[in-house]
Protein backbone atom coordinates (compact mmCIF):
# COMPACT_ATOMS: atom_id res chain seq x y z
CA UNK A 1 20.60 0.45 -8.53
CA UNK A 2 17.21 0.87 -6.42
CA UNK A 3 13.98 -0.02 -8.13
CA UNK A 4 10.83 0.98 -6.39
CA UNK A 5 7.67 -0.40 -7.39
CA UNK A 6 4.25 1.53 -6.40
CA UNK A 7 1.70 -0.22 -9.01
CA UNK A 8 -1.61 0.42 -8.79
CA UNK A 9 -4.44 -2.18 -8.93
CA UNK A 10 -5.35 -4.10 -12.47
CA UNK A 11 -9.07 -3.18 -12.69
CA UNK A 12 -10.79 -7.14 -12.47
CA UNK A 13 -7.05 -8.71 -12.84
CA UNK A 14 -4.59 -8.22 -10.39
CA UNK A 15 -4.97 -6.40 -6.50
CA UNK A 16 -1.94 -3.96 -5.75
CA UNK A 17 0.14 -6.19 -4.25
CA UNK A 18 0.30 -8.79 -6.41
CA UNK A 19 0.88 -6.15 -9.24
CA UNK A 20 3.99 -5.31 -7.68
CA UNK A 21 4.69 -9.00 -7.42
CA UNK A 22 4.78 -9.84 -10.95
CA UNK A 23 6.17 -6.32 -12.05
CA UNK A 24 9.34 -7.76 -9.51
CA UNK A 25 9.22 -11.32 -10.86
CA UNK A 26 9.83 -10.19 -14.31
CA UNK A 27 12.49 -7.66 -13.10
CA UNK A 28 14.25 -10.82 -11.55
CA UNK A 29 14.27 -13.21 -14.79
CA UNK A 30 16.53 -10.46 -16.15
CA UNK A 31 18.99 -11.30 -13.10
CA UNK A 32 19.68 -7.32 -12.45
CA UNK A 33 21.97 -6.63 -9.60
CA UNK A 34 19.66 -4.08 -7.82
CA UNK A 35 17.49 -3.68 -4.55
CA UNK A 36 13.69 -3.74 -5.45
CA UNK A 37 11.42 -2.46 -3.04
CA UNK A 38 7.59 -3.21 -3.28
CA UNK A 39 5.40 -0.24 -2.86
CA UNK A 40 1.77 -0.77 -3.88
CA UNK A 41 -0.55 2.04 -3.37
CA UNK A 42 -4.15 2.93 -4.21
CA UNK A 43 -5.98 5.73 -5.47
CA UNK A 44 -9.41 5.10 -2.95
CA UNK A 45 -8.29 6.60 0.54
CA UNK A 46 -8.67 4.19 2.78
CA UNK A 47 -7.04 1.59 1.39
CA UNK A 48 -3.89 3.80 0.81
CA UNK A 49 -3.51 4.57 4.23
CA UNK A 50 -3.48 0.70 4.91
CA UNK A 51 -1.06 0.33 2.22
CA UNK A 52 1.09 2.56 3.81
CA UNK A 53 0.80 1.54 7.22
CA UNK A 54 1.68 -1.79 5.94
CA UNK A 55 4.88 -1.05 3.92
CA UNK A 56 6.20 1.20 7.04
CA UNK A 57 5.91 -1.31 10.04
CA UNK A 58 3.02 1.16 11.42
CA UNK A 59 1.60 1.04 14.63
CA UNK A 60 -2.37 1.34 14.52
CA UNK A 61 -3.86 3.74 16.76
CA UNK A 62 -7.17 3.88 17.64
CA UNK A 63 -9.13 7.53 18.64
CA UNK A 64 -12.62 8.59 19.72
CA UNK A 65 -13.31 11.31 17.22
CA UNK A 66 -16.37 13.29 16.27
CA UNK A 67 -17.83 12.56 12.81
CA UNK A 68 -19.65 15.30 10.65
CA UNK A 69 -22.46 15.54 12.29
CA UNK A 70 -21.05 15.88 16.01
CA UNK A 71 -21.46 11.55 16.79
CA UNK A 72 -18.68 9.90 18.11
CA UNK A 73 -17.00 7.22 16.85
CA UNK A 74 -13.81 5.46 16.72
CA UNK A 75 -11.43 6.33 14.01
CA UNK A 76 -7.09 5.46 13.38
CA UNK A 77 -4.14 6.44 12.43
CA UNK A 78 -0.70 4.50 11.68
């Protein structure tokens, strides 16, 4: 059996990651022959794509892009 675990944060508790950390420790005490994979994500943009670069080994790659308003600046992408 698989078990993936995408938990979001705790609001003023727990961060994403460590979410999925205790979710997997209690998984564990019940000694379940399975593969548990840690997927925390989060509902704010930005932080997902970190998340996700993260979890997937990304390579960050950095872009001179124009913004809204026609400035350039330096944006990314995993």
């Amino acid at each position: 059996m698989s078990i993936l675990i995408p938990p979001n944060a705790f609001k003023g508790s727990l961060s994403e990651e460590d979410a999925a950390k205790a979710i997997a420790e209690g998984l564990c005490k019940h000694r379940w022959k399975c593969d548990i994979t840690l997927f925390p994500i989060d509902n704010r943009g930005d932080c997902t794509a970190s998340l996700l670069n993260k979890n997937w080994n990304a390579e960050i790659i950095s872009v001179p892009v124009h913004d809204l308003l026609g400035r350039m600046i330096t944006s990314f992408f995993g």
